[in-house]
C-alpha atoms as a PDB file:
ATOM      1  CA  UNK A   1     174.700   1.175 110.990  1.00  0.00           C
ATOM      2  CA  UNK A   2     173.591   0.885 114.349  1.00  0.00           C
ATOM      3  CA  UNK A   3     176.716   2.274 116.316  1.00  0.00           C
ATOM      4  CA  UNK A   4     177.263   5.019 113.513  1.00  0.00           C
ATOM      5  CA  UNK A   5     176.892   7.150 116.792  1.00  0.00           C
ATOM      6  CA  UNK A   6     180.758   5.840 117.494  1.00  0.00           C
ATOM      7  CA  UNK A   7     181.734   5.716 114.305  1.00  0.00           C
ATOM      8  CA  UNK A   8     184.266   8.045 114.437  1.00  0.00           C
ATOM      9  CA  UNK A   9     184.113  11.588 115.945  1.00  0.00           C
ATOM     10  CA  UNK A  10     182.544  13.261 112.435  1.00  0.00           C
ATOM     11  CA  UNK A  11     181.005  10.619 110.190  1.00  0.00           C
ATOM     12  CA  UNK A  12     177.385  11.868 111.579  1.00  0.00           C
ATOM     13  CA  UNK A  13     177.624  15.309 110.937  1.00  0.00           C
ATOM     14  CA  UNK A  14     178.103  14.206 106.996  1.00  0.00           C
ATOM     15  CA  UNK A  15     174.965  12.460 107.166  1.00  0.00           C
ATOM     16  CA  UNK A  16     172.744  14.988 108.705  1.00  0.00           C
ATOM     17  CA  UNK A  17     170.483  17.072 106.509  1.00  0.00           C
ATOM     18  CA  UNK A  18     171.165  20.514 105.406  1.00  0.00           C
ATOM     19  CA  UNK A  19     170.766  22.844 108.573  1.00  0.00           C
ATOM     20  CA  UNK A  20     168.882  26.465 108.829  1.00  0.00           C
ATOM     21  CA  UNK A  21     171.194  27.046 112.315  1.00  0.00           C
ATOM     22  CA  UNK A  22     175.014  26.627 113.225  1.00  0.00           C
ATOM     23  CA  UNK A  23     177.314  26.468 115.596  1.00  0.00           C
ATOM     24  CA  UNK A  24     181.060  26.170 114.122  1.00  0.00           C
ATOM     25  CA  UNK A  25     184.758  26.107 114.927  1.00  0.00           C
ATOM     26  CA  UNK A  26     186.882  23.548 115.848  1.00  0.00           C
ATOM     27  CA  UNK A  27     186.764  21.157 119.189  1.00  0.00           C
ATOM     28  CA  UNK A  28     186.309  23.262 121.923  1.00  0.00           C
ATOM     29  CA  UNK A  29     182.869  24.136 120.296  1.00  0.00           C
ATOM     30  CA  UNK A  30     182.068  20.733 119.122  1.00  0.00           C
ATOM     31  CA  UNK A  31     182.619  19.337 122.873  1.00  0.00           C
ATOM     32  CA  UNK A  32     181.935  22.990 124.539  1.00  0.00           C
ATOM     33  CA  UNK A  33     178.487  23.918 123.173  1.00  0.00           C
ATOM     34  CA  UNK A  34     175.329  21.321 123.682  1.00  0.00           C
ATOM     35  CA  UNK A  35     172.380  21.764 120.752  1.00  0.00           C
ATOM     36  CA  UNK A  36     170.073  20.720 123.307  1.00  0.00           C
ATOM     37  CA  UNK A  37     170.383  22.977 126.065  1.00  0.00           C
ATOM     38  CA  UNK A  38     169.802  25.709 123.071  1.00  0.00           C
ATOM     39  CA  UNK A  39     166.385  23.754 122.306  1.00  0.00           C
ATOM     40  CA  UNK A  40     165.577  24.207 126.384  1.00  0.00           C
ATOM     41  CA  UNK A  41     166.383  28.218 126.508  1.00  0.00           C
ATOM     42  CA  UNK A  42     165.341  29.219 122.881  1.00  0.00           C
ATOM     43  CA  UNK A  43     163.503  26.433 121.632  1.00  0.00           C
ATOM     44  CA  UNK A  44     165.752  26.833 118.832  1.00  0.00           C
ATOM     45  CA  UNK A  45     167.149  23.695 116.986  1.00  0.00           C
ATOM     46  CA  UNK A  46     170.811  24.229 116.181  1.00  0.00           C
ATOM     47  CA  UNK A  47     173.242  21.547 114.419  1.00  0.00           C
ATOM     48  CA  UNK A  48     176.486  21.761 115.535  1.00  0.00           C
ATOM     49  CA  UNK A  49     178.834  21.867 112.658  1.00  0.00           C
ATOM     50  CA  UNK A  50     182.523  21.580 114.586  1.00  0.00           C
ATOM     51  CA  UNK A  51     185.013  19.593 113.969  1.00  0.00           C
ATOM     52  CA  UNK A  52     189.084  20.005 115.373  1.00  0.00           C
ATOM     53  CA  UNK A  53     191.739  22.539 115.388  1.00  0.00           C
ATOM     54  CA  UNK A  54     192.957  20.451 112.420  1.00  0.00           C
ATOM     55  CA  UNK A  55     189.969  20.149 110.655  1.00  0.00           C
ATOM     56  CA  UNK A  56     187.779  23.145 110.865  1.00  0.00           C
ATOM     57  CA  UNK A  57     190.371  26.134 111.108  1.00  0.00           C
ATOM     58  CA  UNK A  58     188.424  28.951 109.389  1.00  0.00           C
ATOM     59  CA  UNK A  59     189.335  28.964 105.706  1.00  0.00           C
ATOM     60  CA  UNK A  60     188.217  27.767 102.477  1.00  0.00           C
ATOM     61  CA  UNK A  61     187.901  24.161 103.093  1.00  0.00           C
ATOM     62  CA  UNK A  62     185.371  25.126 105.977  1.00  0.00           C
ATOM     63  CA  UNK A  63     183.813  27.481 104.388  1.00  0.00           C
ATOM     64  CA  UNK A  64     182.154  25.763 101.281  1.00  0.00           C
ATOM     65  CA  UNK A  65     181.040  23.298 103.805  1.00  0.00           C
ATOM     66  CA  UNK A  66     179.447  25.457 105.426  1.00  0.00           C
ATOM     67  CA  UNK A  67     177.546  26.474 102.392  1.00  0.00           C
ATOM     68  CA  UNK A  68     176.458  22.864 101.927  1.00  0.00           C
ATOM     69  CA  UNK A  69     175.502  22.024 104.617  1.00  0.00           C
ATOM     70  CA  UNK A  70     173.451  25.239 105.469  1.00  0.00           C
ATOM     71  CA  UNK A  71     169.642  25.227 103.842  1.00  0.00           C
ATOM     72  CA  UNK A  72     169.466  28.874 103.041  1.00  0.00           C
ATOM     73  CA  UNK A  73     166.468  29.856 105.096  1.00  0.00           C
ATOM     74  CA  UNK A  74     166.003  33.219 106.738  1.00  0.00           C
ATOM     75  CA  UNK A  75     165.694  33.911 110.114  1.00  0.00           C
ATOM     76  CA  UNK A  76     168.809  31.644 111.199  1.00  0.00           C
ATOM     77  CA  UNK A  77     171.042  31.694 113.965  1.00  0.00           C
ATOM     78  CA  UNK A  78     174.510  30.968 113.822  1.00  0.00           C
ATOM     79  CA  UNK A  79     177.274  30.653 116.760  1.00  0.00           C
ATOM     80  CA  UNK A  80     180.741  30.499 116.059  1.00  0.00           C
ATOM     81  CA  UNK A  81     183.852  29.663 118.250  1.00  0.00           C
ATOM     82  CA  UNK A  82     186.849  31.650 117.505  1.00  0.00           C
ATOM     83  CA  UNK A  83     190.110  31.610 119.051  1.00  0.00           C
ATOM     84  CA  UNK A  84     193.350  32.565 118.124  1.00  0.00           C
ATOM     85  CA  UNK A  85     194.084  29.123 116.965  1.00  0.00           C
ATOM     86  CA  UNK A  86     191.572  29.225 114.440  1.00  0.00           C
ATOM     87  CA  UNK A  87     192.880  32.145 112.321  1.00  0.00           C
ATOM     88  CA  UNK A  88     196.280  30.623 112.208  1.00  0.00           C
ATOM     89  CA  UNK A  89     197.983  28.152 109.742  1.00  0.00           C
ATOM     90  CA  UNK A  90     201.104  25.676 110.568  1.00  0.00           C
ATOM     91  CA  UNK A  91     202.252  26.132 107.107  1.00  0.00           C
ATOM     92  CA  UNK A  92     205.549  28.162 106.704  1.00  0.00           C
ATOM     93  CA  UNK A  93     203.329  30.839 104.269  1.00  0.00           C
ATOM     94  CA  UNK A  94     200.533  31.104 106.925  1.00  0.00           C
ATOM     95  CA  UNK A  95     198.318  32.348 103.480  1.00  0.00           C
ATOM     96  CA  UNK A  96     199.311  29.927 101.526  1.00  0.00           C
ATOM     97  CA  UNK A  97     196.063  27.765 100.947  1.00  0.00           C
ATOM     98  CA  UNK A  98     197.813  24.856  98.989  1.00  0.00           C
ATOM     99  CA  UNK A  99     199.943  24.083 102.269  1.00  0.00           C
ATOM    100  CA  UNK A 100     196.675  24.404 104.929  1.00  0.00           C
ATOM    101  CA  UNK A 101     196.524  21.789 106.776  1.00  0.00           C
ATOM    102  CA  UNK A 102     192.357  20.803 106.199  1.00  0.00           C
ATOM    103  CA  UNK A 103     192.873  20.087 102.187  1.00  0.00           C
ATOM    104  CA  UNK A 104     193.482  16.514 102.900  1.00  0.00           C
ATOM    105  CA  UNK A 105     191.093  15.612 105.330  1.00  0.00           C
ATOM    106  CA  UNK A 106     187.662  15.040 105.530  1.00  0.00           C
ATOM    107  CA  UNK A 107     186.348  18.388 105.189  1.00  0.00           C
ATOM    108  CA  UNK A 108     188.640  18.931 101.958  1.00  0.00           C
ATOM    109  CA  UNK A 109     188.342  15.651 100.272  1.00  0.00           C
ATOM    110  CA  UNK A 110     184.290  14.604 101.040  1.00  0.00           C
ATOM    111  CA  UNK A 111     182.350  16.906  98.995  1.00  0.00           C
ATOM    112  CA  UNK A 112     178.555  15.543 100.082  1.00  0.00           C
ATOM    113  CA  UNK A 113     177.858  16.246 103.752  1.00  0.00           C
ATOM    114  CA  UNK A 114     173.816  15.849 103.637  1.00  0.00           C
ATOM    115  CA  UNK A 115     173.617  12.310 102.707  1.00  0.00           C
ATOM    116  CA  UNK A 116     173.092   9.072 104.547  1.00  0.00           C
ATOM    117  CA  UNK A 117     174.554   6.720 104.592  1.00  0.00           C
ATOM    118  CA  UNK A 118     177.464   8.888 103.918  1.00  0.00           C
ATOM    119  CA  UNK A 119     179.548   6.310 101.333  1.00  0.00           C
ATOM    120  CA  UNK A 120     181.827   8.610  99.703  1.00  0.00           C
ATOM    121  CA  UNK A 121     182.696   9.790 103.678  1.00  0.00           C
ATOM    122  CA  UNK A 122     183.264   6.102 104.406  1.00  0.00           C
ATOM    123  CA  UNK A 123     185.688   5.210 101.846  1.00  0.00           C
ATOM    124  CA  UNK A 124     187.434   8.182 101.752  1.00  0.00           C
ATOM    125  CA  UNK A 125     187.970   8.557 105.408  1.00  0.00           C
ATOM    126  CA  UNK A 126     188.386   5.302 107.373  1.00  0.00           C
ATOM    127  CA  UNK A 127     190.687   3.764 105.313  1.00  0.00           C
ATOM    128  CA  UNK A 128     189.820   0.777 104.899  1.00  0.00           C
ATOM    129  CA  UNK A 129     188.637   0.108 108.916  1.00  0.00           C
ATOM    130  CA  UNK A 130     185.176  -0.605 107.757  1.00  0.00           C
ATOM    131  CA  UNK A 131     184.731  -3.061 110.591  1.00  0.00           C
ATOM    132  CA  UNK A 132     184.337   0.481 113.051  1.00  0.00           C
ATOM    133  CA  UNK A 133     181.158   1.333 111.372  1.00  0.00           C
ATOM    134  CA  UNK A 134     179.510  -2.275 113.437  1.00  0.00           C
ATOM    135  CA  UNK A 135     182.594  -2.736 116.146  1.00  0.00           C
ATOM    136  CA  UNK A 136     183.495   0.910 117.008  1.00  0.00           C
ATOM    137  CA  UNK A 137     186.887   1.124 118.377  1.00  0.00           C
ATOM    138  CA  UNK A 138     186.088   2.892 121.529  1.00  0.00           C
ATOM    139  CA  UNK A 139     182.867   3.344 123.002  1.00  0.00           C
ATOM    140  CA  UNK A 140     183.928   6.886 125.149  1.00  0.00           C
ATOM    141  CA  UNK A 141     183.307   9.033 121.907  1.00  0.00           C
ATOM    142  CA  UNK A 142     179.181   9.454 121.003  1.00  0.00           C
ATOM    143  CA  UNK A 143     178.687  11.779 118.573  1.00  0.00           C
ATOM    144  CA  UNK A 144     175.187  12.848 118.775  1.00  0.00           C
ATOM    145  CA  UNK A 145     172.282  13.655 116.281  1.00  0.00           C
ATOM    146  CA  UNK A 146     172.692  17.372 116.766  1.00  0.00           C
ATOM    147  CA  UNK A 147     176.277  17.197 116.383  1.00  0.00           C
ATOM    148  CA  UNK A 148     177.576  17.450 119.827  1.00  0.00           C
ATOM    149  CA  UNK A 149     180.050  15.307 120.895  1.00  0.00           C
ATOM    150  CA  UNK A 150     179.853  13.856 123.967  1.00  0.00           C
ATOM    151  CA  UNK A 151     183.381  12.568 126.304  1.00  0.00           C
ATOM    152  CA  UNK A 152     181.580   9.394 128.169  1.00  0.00           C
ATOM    153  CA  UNK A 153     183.134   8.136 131.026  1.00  0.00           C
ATOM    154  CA  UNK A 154     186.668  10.242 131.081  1.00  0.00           C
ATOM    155  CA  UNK A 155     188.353  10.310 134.665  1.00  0.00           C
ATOM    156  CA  UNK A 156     187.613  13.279 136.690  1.00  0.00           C
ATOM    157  CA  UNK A 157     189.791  12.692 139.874  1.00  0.00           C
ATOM    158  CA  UNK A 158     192.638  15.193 140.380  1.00  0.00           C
ATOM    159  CA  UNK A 159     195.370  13.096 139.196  1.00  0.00           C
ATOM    160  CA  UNK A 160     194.124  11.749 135.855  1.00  0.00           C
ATOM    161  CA  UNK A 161     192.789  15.528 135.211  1.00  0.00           C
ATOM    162  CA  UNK A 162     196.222  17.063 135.870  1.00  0.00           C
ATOM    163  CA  UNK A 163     198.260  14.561 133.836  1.00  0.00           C
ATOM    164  CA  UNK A 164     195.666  15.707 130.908  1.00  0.00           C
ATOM    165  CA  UNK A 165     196.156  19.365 131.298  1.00  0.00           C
ATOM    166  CA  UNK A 166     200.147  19.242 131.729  1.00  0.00           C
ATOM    167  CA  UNK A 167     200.113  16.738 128.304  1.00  0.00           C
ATOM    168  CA  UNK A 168     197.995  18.822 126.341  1.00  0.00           C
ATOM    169  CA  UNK A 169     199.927  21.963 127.641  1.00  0.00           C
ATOM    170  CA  UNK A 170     202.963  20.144 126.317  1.00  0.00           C
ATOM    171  CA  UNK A 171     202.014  19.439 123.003  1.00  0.00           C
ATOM    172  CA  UNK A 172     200.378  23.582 123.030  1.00  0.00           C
ATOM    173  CA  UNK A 173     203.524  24.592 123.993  1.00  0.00           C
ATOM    174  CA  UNK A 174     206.135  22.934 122.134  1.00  0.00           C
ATOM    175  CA  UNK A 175     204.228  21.443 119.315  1.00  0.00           C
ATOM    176  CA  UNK A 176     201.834  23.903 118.469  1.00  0.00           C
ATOM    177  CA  UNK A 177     203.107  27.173 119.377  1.00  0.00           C
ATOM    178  CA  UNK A 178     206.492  26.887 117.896  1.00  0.00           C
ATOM    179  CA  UNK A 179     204.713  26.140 114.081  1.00  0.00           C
ATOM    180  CA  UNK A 180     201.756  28.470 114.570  1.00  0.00           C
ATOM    181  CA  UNK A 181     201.170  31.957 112.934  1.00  0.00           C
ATOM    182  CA  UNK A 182     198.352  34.125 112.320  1.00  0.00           C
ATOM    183  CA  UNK A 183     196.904  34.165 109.074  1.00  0.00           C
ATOM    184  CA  UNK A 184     195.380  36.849 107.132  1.00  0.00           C
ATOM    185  CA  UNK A 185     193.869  34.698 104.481  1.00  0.00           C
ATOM    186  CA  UNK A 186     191.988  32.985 107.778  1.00  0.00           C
ATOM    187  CA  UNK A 187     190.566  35.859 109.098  1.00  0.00           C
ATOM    188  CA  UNK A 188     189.412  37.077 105.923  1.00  0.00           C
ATOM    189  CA  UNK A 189     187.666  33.490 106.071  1.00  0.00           C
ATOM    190  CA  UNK A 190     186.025  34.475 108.699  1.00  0.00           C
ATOM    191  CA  UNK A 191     184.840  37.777 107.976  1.00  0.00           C
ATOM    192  CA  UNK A 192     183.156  35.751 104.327  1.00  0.00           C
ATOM    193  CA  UNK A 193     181.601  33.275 106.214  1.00  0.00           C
ATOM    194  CA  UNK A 194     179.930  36.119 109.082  1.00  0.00           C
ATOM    195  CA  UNK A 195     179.193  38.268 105.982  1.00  0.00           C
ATOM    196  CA  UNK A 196     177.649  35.110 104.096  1.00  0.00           C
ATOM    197  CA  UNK A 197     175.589  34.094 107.195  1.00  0.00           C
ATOM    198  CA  UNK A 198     174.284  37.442 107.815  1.00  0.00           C
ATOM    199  CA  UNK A 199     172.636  37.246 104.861  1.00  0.00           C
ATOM    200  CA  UNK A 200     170.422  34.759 106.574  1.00  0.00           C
ATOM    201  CA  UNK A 201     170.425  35.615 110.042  1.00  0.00           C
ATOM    202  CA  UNK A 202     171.814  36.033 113.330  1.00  0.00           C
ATOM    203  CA  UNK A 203     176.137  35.618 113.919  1.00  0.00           C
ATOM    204  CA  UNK A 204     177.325  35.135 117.185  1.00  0.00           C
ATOM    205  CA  UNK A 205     180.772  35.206 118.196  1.00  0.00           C
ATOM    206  CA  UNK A 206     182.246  33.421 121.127  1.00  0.00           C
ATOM    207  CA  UNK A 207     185.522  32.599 122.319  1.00  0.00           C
ATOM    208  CA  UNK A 208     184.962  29.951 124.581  1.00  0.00           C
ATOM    209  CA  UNK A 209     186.869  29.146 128.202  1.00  0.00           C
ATOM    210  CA  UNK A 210     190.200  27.250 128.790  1.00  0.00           C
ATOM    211  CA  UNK A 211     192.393  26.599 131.513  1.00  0.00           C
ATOM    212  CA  UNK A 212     194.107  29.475 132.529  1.00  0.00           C
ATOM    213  CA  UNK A 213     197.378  27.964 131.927  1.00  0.00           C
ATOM    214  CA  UNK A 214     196.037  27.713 127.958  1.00  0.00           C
ATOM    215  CA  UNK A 215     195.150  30.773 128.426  1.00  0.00           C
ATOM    216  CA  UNK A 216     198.725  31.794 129.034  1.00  0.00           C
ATOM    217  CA  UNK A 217     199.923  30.013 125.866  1.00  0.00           C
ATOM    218  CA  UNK A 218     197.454  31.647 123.516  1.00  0.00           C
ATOM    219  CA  UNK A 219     198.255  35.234 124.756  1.00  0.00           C
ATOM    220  CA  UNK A 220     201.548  34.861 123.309  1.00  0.00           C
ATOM    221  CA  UNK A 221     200.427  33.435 120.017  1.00  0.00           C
ATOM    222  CA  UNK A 222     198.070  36.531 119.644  1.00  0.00           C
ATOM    223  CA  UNK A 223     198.572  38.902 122.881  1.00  0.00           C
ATOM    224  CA  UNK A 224     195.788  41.559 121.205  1.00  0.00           C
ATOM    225  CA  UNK A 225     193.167  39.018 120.120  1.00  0.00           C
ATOM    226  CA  UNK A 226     189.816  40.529 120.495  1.00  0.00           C
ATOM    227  CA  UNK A 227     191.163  43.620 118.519  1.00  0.00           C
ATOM    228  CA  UNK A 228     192.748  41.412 116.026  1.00  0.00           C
ATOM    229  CA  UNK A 229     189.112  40.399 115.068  1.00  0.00           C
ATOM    230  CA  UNK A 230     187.252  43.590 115.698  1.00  0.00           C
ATOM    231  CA  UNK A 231     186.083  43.674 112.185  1.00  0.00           C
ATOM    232  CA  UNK A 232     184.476  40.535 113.034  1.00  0.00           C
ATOM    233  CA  UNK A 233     182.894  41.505 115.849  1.00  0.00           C
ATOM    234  CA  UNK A 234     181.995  44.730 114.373  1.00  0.00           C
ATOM    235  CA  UNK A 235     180.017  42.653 111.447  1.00  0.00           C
ATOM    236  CA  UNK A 236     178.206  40.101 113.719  1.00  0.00           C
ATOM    237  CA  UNK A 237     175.208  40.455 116.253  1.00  0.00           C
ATOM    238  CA  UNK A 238     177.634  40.646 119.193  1.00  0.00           C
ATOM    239  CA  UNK A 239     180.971  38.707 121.055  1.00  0.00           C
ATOM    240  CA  UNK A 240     181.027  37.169 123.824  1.00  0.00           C
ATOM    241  CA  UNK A 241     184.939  36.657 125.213  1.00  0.00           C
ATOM    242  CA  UNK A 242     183.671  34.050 128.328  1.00  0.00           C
ATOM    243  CA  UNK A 243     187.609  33.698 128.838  1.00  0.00           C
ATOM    244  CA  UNK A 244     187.191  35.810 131.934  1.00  0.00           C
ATOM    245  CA  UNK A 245     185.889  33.762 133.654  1.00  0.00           C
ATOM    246  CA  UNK A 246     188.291  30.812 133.030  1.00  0.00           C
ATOM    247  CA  UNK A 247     188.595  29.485 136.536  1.00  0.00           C
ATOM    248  CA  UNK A 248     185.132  28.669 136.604  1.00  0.00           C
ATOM    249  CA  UNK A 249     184.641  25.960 135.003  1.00  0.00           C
ATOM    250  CA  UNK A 250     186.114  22.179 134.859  1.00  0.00           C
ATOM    251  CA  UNK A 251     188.215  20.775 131.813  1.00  0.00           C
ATOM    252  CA  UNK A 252     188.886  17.164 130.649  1.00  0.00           C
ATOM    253  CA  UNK A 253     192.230  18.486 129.741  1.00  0.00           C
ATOM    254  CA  UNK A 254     192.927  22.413 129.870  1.00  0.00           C
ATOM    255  CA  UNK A 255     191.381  22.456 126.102  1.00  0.00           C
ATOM    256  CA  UNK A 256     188.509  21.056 125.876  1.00  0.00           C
ATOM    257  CA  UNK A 257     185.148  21.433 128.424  1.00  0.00           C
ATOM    258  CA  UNK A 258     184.034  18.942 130.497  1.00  0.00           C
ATOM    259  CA  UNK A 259     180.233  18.012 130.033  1.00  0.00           C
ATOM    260  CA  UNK A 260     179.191  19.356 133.272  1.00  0.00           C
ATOM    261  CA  UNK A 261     180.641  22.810 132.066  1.00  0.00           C
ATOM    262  CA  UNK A 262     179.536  22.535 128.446  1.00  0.00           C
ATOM    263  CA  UNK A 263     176.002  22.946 129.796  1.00  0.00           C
ATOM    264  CA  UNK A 264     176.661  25.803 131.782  1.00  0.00           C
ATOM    265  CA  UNK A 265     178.441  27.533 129.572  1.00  0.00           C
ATOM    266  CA  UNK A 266     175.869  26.571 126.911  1.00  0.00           C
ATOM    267  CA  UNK A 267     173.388  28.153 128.844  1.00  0.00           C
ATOM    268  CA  UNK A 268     175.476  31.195 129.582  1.00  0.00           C
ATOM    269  CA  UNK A 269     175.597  31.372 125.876  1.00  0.00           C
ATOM    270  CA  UNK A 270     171.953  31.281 124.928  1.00  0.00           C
ATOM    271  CA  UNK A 271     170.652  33.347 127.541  1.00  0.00           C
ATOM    272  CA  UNK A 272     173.345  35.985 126.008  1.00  0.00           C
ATOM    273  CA  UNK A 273     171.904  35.610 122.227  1.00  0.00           C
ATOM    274  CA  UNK A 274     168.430  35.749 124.253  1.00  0.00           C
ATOM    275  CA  UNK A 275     169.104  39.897 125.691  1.00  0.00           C
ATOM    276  CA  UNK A 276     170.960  40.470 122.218  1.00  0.00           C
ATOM    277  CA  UNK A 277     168.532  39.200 119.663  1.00  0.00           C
ATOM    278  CA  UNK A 278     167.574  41.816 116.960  1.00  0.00           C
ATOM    279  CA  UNK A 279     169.429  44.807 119.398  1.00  0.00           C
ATOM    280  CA  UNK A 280     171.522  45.343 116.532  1.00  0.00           C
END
């Protein structure tokens, strides 16, 4: 399984073995936030554990993952990504967990993440294209040992950039926004897996950058967001809302971080949980 790196964007991270540190949510942490630029500030090894807006909303599904894939050791640190996205369901019953969207895929349906090779992952989830685990499909999606996944060779020149941002604004706007709604059952996700972390260390709570346009689009979903999870925030180490300084960095598509800006905001990151580390 020599290009098992291509794969597909998660088959890795169910072959991994079970991790002391996290970080979690859904793409924009799984691009966003690097593992290794943690290892260069902190010297701290961190898997990261996130997967897509349709995979890893918080919930249920995500949450017994997350139990088995972490180790149980003290001492750990955990980072994870929230957004308003995250604590919101498609479903018409936004707290309706039969209807979320994650039962059915590969979080819901592959119940060993620690083993490799990862069969019951393979046959449950590519469907019968076996031939990508040897001739990969594409080549511009490496999902790393640490869990990162790296873009490779996406256009960066104006054009190609803006056509990305005004698609993925497009399917935000009238795809997304029009089906989305906050979800109490989520968020009380959320506050069980910061409460079952803390028994083990460190939670961190982010809310990563996006185009400001994005930015736009999410205020209406949930205009009062940071107090909408201030129980959160009131049971982790800190937050850290980096939204401010949106224009700042670059994006592959409004979404999503480019590379370049995944390792600046990764090191924005850990030199934060470096000044807040046992303050609390």
């Amino acid at each position: 399984m020599g290009y098992a790196h291509y794969t597909d964007p998660f088959y890795l991270r169910f072959t991994s073995h079970k991790q002391k540190n996290l970080i979690l949510g859904t793409s924009r942490a799984a691009q966003g936030l690097q593992p290794e630029i943690f290892k260069e500030r902190l010297g701290l090894e961190i898997y990261n554990y996130s997967f897509t807006l349709s995979h890893s909303p918080y919930g249920k599904v995500y949450y017994e993952s997350i139990v088995k894939k972490h180790n149980k050791e003290k001492n750990g640190v955990f980072i994870l990504a929230v957004d308003p996205w995250s604590i919101s369901s498609w479903c018409n019953d936004p707290n309706d967990l039969a209807k979320f969207r994650e039962n059915e895929l590969s979080l819901g349906i592959t119940h060993n993440v620690n083993m490799y090779p990862n069969f019951e992952y393979l046959l449950k989830n590519l469907k019968g294209n076996y031939k990508d685990i040897l001739l990969p499909r594409t080549r511009k999606v490496f999902l790393h040992h640490d869990g990162w996944l790296e873009i490779k060779d996406i256009p960066m020149d104006s054009l190609s950039v803006s056509n990305r941002i005004n698609e993925k604004l497009y399917d935000y706007r009238n795809k997304y926004l029009l089906k989305t709604k906050y979800s109490k059952v989520r968020y009380e996700y959320l506050l069980k897996i910061i409460n079952y972390l803390s028994d083990y260390g460190e939670v961190y709570l982010v809310r990563l950058p996006v185009h400001f346009k994005m930015m736009e689009i999410e205020e209406e979903l949930m205009p009062n967001f940071n107090n909408t999870i201030k129980d959160a925030i009131k049971n982790s180490q800190g937050y850290l809302d980096l939204t401010e300084y949106n224009s700042r960095f670059k994006y592959t598509d409004g979404n999503h971080l480019h590379k370049s800006s995944g390792i600046e905001v990764s090191q924005l990151v850990a030199n934060w949980i470096e000044e807040n580390k046992g303050n609390r």
